[in-house]
C-alpha atoms as a PDB file:
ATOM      1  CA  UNK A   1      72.562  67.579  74.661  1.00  0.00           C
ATOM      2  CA  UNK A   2      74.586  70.546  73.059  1.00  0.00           C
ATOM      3  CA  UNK A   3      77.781  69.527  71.425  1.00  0.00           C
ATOM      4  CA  UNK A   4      79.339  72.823  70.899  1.00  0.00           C
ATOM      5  CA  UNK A   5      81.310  75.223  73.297  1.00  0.00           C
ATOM      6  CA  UNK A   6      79.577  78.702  73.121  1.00  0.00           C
ATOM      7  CA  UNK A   7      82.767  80.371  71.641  1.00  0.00           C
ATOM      8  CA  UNK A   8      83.286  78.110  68.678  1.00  0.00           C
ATOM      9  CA  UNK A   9      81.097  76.197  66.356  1.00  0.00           C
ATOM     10  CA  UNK A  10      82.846  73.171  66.212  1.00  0.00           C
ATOM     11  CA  UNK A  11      81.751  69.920  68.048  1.00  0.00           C
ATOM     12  CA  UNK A  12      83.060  69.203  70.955  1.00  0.00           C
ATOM     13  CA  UNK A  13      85.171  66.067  70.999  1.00  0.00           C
ATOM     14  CA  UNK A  14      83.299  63.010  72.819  1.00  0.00           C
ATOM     15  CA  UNK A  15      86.204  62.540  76.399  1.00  0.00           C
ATOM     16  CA  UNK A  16      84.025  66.175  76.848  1.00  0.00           C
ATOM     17  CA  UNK A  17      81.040  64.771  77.657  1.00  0.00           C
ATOM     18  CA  UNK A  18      82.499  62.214  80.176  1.00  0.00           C
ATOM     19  CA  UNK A  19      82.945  63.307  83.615  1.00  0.00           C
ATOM     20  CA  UNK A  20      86.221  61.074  83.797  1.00  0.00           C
ATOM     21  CA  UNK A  21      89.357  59.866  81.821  1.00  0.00           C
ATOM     22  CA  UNK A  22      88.781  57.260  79.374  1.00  0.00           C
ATOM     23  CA  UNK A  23      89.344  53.802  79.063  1.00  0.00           C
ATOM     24  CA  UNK A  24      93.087  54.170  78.131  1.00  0.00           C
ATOM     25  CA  UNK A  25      92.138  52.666  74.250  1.00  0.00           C
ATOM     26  CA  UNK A  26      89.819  55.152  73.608  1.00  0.00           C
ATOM     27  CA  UNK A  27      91.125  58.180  74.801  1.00  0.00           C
ATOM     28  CA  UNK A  28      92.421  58.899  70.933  1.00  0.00           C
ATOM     29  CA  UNK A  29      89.152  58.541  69.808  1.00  0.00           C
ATOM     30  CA  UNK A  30      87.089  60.387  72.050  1.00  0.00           C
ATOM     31  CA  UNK A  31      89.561  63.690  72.618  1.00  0.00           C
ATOM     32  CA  UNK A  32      89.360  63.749  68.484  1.00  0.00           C
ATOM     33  CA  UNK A  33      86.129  62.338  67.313  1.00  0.00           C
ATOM     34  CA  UNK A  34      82.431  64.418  67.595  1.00  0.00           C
ATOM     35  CA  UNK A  35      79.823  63.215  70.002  1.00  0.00           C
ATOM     36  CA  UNK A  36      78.052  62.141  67.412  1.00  0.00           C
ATOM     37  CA  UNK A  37      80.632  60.186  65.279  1.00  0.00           C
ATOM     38  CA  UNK A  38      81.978  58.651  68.949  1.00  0.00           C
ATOM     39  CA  UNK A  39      78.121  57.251  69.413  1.00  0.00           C
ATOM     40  CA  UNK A  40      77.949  56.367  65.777  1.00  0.00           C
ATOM     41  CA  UNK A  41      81.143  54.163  65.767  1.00  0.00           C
ATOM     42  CA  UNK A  42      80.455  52.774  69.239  1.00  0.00           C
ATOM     43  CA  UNK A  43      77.566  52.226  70.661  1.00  0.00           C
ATOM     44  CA  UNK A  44      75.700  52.081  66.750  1.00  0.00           C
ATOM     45  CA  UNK A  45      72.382  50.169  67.634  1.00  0.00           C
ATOM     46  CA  UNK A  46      72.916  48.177  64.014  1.00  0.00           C
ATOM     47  CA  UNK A  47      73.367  44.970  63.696  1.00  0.00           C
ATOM     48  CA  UNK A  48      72.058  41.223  63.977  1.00  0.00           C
ATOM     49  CA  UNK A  49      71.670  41.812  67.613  1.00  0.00           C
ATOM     50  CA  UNK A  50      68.805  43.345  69.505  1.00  0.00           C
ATOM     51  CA  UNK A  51      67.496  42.984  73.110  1.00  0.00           C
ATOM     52  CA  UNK A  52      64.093  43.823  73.982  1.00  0.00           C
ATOM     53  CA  UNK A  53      62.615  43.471  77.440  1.00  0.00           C
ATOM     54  CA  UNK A  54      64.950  42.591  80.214  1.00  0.00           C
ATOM     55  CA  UNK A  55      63.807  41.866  83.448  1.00  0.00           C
ATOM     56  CA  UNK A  56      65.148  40.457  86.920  1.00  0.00           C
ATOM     57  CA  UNK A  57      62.235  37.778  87.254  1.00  0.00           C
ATOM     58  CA  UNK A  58      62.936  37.518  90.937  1.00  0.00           C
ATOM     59  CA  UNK A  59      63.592  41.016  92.209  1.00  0.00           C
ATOM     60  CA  UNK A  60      61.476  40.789  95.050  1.00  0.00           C
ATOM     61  CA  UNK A  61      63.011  37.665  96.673  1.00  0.00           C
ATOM     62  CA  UNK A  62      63.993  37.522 100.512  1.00  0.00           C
ATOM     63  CA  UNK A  63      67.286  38.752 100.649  1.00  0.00           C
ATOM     64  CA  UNK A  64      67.354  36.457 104.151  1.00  0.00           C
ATOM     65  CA  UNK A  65      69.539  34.349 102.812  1.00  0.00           C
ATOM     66  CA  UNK A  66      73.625  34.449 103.279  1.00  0.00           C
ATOM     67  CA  UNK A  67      76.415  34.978 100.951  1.00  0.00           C
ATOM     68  CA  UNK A  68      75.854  35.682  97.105  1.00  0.00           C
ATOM     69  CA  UNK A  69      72.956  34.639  95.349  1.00  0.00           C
ATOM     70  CA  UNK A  70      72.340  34.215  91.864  1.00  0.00           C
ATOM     71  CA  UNK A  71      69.079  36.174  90.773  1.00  0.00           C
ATOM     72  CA  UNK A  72      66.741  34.841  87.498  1.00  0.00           C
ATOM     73  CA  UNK A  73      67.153  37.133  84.289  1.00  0.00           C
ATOM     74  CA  UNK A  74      64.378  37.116  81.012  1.00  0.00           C
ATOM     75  CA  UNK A  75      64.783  38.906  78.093  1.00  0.00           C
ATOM     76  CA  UNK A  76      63.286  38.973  74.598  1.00  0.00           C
ATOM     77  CA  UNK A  77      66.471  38.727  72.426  1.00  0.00           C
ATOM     78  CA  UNK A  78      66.377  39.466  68.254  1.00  0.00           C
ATOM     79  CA  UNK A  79      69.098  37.343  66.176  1.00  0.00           C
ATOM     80  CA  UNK A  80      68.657  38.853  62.867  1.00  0.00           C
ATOM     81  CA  UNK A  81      64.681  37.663  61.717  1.00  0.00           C
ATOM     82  CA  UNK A  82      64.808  35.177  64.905  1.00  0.00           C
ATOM     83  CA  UNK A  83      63.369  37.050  67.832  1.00  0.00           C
ATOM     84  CA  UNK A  84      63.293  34.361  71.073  1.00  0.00           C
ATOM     85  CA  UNK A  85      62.641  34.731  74.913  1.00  0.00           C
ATOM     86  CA  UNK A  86      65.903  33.499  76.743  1.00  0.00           C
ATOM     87  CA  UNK A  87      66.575  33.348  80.202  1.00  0.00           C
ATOM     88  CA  UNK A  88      69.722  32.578  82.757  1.00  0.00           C
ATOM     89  CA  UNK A  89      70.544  32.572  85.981  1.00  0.00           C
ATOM     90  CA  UNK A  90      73.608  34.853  86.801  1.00  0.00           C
ATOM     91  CA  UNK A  91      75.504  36.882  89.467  1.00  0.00           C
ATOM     92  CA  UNK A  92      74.202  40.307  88.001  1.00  0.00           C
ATOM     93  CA  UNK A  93      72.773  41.562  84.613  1.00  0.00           C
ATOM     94  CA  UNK A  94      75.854  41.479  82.276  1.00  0.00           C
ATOM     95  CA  UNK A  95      76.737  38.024  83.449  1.00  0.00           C
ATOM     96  CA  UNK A  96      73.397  36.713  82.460  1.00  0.00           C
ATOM     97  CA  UNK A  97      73.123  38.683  79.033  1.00  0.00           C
ATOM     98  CA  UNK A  98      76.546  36.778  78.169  1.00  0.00           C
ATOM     99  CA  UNK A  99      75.112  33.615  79.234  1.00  0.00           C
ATOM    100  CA  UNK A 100      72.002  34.061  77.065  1.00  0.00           C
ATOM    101  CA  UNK A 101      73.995  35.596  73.901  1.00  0.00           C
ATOM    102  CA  UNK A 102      76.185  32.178  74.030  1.00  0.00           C
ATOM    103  CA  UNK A 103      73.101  29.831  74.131  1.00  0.00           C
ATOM    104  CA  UNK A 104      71.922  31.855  71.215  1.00  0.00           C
ATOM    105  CA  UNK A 105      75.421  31.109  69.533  1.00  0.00           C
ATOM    106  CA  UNK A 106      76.414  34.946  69.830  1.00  0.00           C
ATOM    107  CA  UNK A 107      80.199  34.862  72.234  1.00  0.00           C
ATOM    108  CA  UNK A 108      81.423  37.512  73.914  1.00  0.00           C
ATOM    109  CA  UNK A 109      83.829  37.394  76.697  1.00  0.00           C
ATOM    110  CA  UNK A 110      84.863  40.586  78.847  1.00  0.00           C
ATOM    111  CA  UNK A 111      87.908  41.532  78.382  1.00  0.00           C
ATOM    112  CA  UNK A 112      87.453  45.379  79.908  1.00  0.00           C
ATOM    113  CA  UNK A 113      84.812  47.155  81.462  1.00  0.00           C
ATOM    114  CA  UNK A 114      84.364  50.928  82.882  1.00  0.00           C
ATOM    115  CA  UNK A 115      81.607  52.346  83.876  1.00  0.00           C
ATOM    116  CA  UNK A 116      81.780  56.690  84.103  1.00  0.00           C
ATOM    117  CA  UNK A 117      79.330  59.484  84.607  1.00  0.00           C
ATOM    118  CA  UNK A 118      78.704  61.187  81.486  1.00  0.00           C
ATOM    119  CA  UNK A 119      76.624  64.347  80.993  1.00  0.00           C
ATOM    120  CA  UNK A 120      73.594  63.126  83.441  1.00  0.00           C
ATOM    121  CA  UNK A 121      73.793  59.312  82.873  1.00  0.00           C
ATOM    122  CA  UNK A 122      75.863  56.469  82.489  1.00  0.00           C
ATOM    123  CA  UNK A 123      78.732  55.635  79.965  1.00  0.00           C
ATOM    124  CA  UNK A 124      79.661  51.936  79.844  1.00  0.00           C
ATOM    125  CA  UNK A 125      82.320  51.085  77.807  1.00  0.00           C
ATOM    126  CA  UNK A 126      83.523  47.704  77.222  1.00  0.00           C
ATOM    127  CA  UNK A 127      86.298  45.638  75.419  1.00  0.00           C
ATOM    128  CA  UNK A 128      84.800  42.031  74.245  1.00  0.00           C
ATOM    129  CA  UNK A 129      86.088  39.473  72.516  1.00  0.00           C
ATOM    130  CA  UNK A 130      84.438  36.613  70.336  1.00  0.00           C
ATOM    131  CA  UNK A 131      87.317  34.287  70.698  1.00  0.00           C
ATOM    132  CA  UNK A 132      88.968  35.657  67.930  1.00  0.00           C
ATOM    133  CA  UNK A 133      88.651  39.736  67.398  1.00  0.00           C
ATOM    134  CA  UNK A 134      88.301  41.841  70.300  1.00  0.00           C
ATOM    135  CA  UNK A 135      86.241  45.497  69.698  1.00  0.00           C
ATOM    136  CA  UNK A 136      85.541  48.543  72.316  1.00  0.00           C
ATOM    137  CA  UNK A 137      81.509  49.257  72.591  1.00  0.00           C
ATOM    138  CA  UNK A 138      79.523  51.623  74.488  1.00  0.00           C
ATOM    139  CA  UNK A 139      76.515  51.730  75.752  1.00  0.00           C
ATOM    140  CA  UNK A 140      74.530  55.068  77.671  1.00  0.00           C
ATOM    141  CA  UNK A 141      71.865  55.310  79.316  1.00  0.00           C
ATOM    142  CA  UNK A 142      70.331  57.235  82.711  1.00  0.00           C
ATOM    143  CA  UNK A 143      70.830  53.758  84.473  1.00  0.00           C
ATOM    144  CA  UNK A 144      73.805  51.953  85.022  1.00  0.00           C
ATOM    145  CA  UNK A 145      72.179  48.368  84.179  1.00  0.00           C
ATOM    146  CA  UNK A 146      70.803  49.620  80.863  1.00  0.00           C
ATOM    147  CA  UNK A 147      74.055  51.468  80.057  1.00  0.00           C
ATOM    148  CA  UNK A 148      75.732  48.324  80.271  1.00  0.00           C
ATOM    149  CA  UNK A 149      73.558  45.680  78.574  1.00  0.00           C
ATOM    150  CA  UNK A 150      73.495  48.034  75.676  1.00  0.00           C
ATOM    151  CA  UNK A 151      77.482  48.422  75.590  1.00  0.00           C
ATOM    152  CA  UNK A 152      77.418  44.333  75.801  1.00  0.00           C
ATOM    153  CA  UNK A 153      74.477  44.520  72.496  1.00  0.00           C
ATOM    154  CA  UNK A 154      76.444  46.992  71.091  1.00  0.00           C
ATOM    155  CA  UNK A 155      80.306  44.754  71.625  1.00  0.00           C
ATOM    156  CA  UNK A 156      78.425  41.567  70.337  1.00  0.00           C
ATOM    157  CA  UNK A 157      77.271  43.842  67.296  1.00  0.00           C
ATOM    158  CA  UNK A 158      80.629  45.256  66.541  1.00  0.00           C
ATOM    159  CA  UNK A 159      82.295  41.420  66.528  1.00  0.00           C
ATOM    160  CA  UNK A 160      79.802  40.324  63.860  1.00  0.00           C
ATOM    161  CA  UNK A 161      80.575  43.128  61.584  1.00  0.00           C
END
């Protein structure tokens, strides 16, 4: 990814690499911070928190049946030296990560999310909140479901700090 116009060598700031406006508490930020110090600051994969596999366990289920359904997530979660196999039940992806992050004693609520195209792939960016701080996160990625669990990761990481 090249973070420098062709005229100049300084970095471009990080709103450059987004294909939309940005979350309107970032937008400081991200038209004055580098790519790099953007990604460093927000979406830092450091920290108590890490997820490991994540799979819908029931992808392939008869969609025959009306209305919403919940689907079956698994993941292999790391809370600091712990590193556990959690599962949930959930509307979609972020909705079970949450659920599995609080029965692992890690909350984070949703307070924002967006969701833009950024330079080939998905930017997720997301304001959580632990009850008591709130924090902006991102997470990118080529798909939209990894962008987001790693923004939620990445929130969950910023609230322990």
């Amino acid at each position: 990814m090249t973070t420098t116009s062709a005229t100049s060598a300084a970095p471009l700031p990080f709103a450059a690499h987004i294909d939309a406006p940005m979350p309107r508490g970032l937008r400081q930020e991200a038209d004055t911070m580098s790519f790099e110090a953007f990604h460093d600051e927000y979406a830092s994969t450091s920290g108590p928190l890490r997820l490991g596999n994540w799979e819908c366990t029931d992808a392939a289920r008869s969609s025959t049946r009306l209305g919403p359904q919940a689907r079956n997530y698994q993941a292999t979660l790391a809370v600091g030296d712990r590193i556990s196999t959690a599962s949930a039940a959930a509307s979609g992806p972020v909705a079970a990560l949450t659920a599995m992050l609080y029965d692992c004693g890690v909350a984070v609520e949703m307070l924002k999310f967006h969701q833009l195209r950024a330079n080939g792939g998905i930017a997720t960016f997301i304001r959580g909140t632990d009850g008591a701080n709130a924090e902006w996160a991102m997470g990118w990625a080529r798909d939209a479901t990894q962008s987001a669990l790693r923004a939620v990761i990445a929130c969950a990481n910023r609230l322990s700090a």
